[in-house]
C-alpha atoms as a PDB file:
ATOM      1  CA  UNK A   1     123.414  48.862  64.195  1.00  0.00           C
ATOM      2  CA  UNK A   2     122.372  51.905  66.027  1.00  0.00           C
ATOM      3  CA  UNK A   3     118.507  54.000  64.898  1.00  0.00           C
ATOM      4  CA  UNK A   4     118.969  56.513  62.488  1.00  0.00           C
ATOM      5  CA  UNK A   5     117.533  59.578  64.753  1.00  0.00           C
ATOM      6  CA  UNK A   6     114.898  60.773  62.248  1.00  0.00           C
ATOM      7  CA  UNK A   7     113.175  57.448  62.758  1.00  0.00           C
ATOM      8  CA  UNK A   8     112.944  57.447  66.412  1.00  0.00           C
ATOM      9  CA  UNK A   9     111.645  61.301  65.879  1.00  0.00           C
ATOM     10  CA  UNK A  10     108.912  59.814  63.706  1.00  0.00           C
ATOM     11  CA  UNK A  11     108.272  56.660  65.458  1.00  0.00           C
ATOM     12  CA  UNK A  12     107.448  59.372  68.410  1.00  0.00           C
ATOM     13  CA  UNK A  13     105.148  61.385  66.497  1.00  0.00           C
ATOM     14  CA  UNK A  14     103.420  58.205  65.088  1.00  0.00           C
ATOM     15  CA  UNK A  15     102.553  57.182  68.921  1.00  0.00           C
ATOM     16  CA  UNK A  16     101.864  60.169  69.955  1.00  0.00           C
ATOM     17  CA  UNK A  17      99.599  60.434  66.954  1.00  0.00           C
ATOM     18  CA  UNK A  18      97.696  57.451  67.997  1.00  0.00           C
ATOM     19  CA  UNK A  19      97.369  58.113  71.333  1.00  0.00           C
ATOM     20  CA  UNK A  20      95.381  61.331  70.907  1.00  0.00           C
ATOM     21  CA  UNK A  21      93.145  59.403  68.483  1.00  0.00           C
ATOM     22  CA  UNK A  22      92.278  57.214  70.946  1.00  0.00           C
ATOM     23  CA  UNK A  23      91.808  59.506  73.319  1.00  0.00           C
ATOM     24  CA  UNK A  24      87.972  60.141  73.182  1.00  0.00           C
ATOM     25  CA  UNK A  25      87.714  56.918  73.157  1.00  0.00           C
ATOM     26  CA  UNK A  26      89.587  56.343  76.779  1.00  0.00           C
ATOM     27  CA  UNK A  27      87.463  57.399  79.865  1.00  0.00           C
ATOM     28  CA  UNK A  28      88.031  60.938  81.150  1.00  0.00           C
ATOM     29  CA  UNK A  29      89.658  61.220  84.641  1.00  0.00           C
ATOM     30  CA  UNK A  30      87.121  61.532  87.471  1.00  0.00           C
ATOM     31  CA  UNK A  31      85.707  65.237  88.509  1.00  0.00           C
ATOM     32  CA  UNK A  32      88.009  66.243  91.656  1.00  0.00           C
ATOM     33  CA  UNK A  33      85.768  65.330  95.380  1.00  0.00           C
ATOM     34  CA  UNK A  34      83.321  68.648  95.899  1.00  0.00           C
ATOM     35  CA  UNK A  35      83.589  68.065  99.613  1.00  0.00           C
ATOM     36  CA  UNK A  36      84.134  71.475 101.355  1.00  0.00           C
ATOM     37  CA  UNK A  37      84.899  72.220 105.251  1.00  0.00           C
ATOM     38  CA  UNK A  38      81.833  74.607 105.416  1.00  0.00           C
ATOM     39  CA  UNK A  39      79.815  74.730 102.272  1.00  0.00           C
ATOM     40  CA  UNK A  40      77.710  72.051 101.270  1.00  0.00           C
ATOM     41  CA  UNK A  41      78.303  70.350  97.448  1.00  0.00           C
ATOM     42  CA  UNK A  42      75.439  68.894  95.224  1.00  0.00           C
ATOM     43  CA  UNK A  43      77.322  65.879  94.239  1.00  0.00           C
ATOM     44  CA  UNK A  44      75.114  62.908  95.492  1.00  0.00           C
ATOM     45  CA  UNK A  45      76.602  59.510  96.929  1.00  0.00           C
ATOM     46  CA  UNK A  46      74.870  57.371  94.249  1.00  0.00           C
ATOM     47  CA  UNK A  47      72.076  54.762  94.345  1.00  0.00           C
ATOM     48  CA  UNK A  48      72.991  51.973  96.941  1.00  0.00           C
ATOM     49  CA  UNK A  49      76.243  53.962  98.637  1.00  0.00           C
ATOM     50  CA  UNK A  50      76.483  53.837 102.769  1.00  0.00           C
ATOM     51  CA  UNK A  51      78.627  55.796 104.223  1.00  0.00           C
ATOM     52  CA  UNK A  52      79.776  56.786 107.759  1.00  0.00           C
ATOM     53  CA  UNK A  53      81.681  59.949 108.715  1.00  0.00           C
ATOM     54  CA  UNK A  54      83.158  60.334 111.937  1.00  0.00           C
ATOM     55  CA  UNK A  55      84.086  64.347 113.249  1.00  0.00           C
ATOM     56  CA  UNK A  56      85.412  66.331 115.856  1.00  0.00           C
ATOM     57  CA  UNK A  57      84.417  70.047 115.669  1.00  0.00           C
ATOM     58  CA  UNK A  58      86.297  72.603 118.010  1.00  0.00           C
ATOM     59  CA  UNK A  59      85.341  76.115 118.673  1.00  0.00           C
ATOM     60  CA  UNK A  60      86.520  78.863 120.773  1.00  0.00           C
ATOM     61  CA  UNK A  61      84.959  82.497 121.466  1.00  0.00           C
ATOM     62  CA  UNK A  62      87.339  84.516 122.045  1.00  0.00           C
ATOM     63  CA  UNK A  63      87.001  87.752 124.496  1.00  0.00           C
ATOM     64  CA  UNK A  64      85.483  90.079 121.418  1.00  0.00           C
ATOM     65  CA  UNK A  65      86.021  94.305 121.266  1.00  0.00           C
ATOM     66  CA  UNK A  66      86.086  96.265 118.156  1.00  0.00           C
ATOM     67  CA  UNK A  67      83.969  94.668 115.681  1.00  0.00           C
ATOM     68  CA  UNK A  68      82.295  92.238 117.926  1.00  0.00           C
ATOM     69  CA  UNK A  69      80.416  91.779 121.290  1.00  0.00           C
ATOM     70  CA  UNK A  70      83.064  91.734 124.504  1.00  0.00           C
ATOM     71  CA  UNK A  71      82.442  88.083 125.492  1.00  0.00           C
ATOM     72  CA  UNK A  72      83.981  85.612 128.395  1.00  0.00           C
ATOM     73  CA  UNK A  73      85.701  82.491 127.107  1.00  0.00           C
ATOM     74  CA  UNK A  74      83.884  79.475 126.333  1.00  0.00           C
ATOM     75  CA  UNK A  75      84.768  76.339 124.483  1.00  0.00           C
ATOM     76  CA  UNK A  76      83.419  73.130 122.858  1.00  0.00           C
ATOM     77  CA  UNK A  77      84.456  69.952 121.840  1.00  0.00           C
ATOM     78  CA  UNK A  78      81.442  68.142 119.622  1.00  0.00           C
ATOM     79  CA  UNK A  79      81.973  64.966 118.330  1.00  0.00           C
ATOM     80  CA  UNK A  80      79.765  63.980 115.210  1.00  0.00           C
ATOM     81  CA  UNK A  81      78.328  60.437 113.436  1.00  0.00           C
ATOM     82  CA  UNK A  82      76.764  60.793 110.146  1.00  0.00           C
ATOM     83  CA  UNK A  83      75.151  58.066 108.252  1.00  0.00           C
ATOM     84  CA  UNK A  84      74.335  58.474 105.148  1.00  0.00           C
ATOM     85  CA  UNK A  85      72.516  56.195 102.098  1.00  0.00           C
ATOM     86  CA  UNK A  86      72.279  56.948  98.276  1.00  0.00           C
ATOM     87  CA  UNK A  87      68.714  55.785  98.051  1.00  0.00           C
ATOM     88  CA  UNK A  88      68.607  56.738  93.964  1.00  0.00           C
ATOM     89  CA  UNK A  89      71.393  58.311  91.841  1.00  0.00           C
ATOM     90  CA  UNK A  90      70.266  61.579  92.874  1.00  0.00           C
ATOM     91  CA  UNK A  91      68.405  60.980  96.314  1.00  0.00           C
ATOM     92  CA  UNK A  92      70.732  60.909  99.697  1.00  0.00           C
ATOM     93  CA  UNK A  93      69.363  60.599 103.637  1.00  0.00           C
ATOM     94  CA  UNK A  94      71.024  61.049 106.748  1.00  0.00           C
ATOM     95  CA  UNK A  95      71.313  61.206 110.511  1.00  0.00           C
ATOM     96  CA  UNK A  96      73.409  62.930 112.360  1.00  0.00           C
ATOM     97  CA  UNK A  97      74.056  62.935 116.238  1.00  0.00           C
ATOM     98  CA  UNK A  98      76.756  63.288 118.947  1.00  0.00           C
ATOM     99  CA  UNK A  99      78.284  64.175 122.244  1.00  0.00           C
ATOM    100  CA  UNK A 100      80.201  67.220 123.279  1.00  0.00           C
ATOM    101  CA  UNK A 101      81.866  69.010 125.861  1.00  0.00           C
ATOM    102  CA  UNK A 102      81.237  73.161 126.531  1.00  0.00           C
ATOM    103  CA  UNK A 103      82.616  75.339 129.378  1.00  0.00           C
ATOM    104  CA  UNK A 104      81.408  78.893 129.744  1.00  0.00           C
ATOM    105  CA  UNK A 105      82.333  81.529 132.108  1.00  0.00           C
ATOM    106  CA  UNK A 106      79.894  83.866 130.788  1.00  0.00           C
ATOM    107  CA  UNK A 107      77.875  83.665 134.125  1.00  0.00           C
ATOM    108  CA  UNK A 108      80.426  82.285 136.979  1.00  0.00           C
ATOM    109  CA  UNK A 109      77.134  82.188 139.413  1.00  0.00           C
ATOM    110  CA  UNK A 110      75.437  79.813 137.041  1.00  0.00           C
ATOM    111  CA  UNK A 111      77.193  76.410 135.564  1.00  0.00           C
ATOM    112  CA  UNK A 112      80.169  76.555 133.792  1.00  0.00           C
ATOM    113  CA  UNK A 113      80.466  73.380 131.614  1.00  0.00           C
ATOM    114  CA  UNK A 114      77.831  70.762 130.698  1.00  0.00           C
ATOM    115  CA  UNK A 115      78.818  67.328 128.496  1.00  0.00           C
ATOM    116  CA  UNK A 116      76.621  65.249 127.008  1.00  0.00           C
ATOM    117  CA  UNK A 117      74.100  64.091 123.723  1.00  0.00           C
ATOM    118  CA  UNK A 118      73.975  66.633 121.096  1.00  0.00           C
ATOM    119  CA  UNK A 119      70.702  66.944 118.892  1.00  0.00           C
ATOM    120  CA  UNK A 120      69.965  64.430 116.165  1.00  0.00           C
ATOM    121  CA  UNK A 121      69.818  66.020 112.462  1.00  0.00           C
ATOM    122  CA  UNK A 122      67.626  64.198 109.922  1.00  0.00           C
ATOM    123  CA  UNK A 123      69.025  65.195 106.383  1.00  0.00           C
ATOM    124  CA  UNK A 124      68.151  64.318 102.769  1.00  0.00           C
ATOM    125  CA  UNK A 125      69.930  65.436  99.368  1.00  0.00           C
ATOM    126  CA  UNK A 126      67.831  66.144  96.436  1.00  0.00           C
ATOM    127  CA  UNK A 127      69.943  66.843  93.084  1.00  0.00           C
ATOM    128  CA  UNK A 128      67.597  68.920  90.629  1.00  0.00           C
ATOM    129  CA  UNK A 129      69.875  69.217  88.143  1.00  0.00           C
ATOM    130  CA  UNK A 130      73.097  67.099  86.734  1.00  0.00           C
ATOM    131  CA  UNK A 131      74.911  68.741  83.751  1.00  0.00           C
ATOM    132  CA  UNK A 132      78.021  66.736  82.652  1.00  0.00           C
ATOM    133  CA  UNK A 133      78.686  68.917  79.845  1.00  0.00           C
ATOM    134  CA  UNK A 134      78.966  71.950  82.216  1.00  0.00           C
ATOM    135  CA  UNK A 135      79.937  69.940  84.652  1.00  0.00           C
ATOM    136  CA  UNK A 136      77.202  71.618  86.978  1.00  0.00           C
ATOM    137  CA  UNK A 137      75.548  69.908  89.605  1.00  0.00           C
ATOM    138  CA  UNK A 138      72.483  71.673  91.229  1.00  0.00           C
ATOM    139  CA  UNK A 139      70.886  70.154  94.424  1.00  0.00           C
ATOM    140  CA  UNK A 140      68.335  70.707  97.313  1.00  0.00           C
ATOM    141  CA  UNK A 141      69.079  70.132 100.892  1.00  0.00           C
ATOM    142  CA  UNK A 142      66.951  69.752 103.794  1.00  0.00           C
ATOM    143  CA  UNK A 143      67.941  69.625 107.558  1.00  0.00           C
ATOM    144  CA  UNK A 144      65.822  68.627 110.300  1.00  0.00           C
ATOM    145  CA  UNK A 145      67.623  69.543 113.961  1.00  0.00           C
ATOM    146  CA  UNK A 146      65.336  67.122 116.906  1.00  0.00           C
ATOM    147  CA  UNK A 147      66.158  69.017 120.248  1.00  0.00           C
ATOM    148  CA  UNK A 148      66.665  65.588 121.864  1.00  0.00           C
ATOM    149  CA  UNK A 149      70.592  66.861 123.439  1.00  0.00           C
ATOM    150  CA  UNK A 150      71.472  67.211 126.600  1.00  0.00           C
ATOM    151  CA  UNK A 151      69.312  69.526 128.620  1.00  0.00           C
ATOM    152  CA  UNK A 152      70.521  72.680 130.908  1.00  0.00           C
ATOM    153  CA  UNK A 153      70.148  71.770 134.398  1.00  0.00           C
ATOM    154  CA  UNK A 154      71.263  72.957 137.788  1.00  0.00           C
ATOM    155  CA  UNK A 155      75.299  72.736 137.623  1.00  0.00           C
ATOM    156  CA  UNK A 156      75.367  71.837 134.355  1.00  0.00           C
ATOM    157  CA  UNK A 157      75.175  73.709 130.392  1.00  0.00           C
ATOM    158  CA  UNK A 158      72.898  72.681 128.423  1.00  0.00           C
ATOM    159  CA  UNK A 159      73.845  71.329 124.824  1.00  0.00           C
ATOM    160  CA  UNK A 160      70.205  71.047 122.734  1.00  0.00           C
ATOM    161  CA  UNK A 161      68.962  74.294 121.000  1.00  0.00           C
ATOM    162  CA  UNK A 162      65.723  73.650 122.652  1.00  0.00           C
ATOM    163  CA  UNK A 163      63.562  73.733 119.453  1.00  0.00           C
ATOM    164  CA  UNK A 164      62.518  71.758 116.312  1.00  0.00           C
ATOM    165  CA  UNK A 165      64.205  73.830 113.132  1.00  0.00           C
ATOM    166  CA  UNK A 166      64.486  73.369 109.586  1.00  0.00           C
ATOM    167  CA  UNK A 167      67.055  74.393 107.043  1.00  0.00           C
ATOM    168  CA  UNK A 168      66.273  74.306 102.968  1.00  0.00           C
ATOM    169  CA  UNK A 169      69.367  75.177 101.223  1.00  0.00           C
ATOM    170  CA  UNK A 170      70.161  75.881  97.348  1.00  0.00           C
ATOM    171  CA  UNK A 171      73.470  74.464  96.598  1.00  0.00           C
ATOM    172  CA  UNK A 172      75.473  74.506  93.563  1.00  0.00           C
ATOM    173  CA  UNK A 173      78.925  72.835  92.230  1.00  0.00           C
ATOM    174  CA  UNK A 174      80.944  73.234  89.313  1.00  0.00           C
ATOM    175  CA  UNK A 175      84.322  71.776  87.749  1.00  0.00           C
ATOM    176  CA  UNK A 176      86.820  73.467  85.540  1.00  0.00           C
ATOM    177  CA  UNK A 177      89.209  70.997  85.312  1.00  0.00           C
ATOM    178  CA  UNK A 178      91.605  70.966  88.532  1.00  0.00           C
ATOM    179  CA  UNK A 179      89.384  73.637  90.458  1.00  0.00           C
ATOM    180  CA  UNK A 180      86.139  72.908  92.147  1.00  0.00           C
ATOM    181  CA  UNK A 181      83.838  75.257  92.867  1.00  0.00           C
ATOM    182  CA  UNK A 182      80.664  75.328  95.761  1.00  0.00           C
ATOM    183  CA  UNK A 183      77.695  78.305  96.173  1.00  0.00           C
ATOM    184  CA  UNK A 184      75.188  77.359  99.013  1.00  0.00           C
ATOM    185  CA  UNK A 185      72.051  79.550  99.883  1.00  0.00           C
ATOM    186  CA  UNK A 186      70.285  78.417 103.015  1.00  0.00           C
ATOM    187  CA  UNK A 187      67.638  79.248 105.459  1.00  0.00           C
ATOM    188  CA  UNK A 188      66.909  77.986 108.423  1.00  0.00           C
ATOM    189  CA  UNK A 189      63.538  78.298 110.527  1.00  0.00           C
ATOM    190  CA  UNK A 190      62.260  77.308 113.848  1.00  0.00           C
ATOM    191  CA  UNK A 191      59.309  75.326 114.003  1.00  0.00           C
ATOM    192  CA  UNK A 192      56.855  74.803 116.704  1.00  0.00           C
ATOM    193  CA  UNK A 193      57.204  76.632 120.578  1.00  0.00           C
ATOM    194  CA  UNK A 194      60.525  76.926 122.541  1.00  0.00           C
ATOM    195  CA  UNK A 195      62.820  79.235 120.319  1.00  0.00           C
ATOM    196  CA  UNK A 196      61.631  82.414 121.915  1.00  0.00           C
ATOM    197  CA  UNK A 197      62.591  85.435 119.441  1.00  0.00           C
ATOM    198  CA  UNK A 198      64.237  83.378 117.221  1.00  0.00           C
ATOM    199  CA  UNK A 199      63.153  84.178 113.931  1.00  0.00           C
ATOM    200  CA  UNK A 200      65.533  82.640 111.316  1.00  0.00           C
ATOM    201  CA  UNK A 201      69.041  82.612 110.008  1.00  0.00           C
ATOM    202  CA  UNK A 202      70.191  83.368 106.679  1.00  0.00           C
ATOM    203  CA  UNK A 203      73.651  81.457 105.404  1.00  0.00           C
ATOM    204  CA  UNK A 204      75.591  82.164 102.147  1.00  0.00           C
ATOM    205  CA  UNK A 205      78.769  80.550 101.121  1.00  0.00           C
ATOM    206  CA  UNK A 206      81.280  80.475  98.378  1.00  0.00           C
ATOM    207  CA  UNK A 207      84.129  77.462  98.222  1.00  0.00           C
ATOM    208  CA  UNK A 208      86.722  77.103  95.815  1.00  0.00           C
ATOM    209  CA  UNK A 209      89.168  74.060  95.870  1.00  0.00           C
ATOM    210  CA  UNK A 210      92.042  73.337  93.591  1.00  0.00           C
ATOM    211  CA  UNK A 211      93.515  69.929  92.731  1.00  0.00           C
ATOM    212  CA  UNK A 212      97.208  69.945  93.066  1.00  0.00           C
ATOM    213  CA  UNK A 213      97.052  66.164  92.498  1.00  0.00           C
ATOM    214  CA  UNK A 214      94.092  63.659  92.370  1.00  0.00           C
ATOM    215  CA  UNK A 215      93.656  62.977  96.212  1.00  0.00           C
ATOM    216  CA  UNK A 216      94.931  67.169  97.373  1.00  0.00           C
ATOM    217  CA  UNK A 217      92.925  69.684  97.189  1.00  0.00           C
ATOM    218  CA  UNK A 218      93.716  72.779  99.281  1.00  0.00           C
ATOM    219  CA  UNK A 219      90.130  74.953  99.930  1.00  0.00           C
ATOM    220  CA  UNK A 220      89.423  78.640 100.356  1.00  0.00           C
ATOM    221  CA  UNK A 221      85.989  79.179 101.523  1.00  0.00           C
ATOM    222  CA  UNK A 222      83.784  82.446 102.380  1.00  0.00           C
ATOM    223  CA  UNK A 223      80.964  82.338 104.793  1.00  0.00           C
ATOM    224  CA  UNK A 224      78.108  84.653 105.972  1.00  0.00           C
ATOM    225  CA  UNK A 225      75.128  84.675 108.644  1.00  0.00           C
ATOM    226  CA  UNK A 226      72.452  86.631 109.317  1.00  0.00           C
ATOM    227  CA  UNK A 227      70.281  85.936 112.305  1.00  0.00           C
ATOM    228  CA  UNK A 228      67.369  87.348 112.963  1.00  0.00           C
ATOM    229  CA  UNK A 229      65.562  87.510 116.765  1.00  0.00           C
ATOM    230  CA  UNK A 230      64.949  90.299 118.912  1.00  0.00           C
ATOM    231  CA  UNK A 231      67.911  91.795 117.553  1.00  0.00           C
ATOM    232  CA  UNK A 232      69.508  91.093 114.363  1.00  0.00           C
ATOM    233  CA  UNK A 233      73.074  89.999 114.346  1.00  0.00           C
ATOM    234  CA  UNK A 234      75.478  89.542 111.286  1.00  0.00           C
ATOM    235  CA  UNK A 235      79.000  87.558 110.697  1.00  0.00           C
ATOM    236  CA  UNK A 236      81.678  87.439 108.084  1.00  0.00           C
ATOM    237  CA  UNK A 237      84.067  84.270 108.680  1.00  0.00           C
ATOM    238  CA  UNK A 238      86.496  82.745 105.864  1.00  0.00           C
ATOM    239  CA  UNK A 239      88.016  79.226 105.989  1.00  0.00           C
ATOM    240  CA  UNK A 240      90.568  77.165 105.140  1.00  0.00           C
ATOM    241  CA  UNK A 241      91.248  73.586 104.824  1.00  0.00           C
ATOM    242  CA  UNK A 242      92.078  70.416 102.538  1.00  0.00           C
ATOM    243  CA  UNK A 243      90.684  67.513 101.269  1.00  0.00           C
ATOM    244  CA  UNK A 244      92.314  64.399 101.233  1.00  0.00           C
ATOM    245  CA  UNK A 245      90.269  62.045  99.086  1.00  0.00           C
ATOM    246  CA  UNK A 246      91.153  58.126  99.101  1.00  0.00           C
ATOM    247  CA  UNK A 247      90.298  55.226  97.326  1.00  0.00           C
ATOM    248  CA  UNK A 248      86.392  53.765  97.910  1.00  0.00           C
ATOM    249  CA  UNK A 249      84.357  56.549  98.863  1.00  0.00           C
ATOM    250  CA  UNK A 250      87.224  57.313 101.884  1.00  0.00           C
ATOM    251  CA  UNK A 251      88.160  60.972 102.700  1.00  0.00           C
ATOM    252  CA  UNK A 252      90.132  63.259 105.152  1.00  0.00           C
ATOM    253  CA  UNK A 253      88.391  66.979 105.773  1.00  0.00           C
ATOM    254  CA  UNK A 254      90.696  69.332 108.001  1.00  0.00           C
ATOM    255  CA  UNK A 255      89.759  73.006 107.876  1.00  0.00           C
ATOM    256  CA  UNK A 256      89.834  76.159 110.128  1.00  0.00           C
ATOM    257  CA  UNK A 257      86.999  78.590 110.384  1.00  0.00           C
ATOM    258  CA  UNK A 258      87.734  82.431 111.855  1.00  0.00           C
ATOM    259  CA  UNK A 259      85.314  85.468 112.274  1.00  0.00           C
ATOM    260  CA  UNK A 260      86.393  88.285 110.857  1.00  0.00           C
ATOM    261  CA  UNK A 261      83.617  90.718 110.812  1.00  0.00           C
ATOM    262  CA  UNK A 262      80.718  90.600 113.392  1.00  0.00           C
ATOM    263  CA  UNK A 263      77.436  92.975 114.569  1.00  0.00           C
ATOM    264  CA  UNK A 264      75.479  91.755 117.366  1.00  0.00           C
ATOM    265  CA  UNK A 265      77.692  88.421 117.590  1.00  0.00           C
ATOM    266  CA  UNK A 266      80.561  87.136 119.781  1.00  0.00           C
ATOM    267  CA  UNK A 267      84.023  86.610 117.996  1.00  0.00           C
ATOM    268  CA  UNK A 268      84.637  82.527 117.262  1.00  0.00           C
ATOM    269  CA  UNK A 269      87.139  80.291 115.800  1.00  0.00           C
ATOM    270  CA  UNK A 270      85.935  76.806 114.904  1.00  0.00           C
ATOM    271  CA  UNK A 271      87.734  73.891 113.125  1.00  0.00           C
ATOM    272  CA  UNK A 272      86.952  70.467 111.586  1.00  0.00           C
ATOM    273  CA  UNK A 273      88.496  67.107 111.373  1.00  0.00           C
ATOM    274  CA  UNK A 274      86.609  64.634 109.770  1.00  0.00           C
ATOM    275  CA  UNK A 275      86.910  61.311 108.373  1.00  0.00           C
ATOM    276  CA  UNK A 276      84.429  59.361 105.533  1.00  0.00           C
ATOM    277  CA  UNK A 277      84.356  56.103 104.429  1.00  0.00           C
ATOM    278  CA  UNK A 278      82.197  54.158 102.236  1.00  0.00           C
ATOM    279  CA  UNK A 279      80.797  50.494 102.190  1.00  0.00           C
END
């Protein structure tokens, strides 16, 4: 004997009745990843989290005119370790270091490529503030750079700044619902000799992701610099990329990076590939 319709209807309503009771009951699903290609996020790992992320950063100047300095080509290829531990819920360190590749032409009389150690980059993530009903995040981030890369030397570039510097950035991310949201402030110093009229560089940048499902999340991202030496030079880049977030702590970053307004300052494109996993 077939169900009268009306009490299939009901039975329907009646389920979905329950269900939204017991909603608030049920865990929410987790806040999309707040990983960006360029801007920091303020989302810590968590007390007793390792994790390892292996990169490969590309960039290209390009010849320049118009809005930027006429330049000769030059490339590099830097490949990047970071280790990172959650020492408290709110409390991250890391190290960085690498090896990379650069050709120049800028000078044909002088060396033209150089390949070697990068610098080492001594990090730690402080989160000041952790709002789950605004789902705000606020966090302060400090960078180290030791000049211990490979030095310039007679037929050869030289891949170490050259100086001790520190960066202390302000760094903010939100949720509303699918979209993610990053805002980093930084400034970066040089400490001690070597950085001749180096003074410091200014960084602000804006991220927005979206969710399309739980592990894609296309990103949009604006970036500016100012440096200041013994002359002051300026940059407006945007960039795009995805994140591809997996299961235990792993991810997939892949983003492009393209100057698009410059004073004082060369014309680049830079990308990222980068891979995280946790243990």
């Amino acid at each position: 004997m077939p169900v009268p319709r009306p009490l299939v209807v009901a039975a329907a309503l009646l389920l979905a009745s329950a269900a939204r009771a017991q909603a608030p009951d049920e865990p929410s699903p987790p806040a999309p990843d707040h990983g960006k290609v360029a801007t920091d996020d303020a989302t810590p790992a968590g007390a007793g989290t390792r994790e390892v992320e292996l990169a490969y950063v590309p960039s290209v100047t390009h010849h320049g005119g118009g809005r930027f300095e006429q330049a000769a080509h030059a490339h590099v290829n830097a490949f990047a370790v970071t280790a990172l531990v959650g020492v408290t819920d709110d409390l991250d360190l890391k190290l960085t270091g690498g090896f990379a590749h650069a050709m120049d032409r800028s000078d044909p009389a002088m060396a033209t490529r150089g390949s070697g150690l990068t610098d080492l980059t001594f990090g730690s993530r402080w989160r000041l503030l952790a709002s789950a009903p605004r789902a705000l995040d606020v966090m302060l981030t400090t960078a180290v750079v030791a000049p211990v890369g490979h030095e310039a030397a007679p037929g050869s570039l030289g891949l170490t700044q050259g100086f001790w510097s520190v960066r202390n950035a302000l760094v903010a991310s939100k949720d509303w619902g699918r979209v993610t949201g990053n805002a980093e402030v930084a400034l970066t110093v040089p400490v001690g000799g070597g950085a001749g009229t180096f003074r410091s560089t200014t960084c602000g940048n804006l991220a927005v992701g979206y969710a399309v499902l739980p592990w894609l999340q296309p990103l949009v991202e604006a970036n500016y610099d100012l440096a200041r030496s013994a002359v002051t030079s300026q940059r407006v880049a945007v960039t795009a990329g995805v994140n591809l977030t997996g299961s235990g702590g792993t991810r997939l970053m892949a983003g492009v990076q393209r100057a698009v307004w410059g004073r004082n300052v060369v014309e680049s494109t830079s990308g990222l590939v980068a891979l995280k996993t946790g243990f």
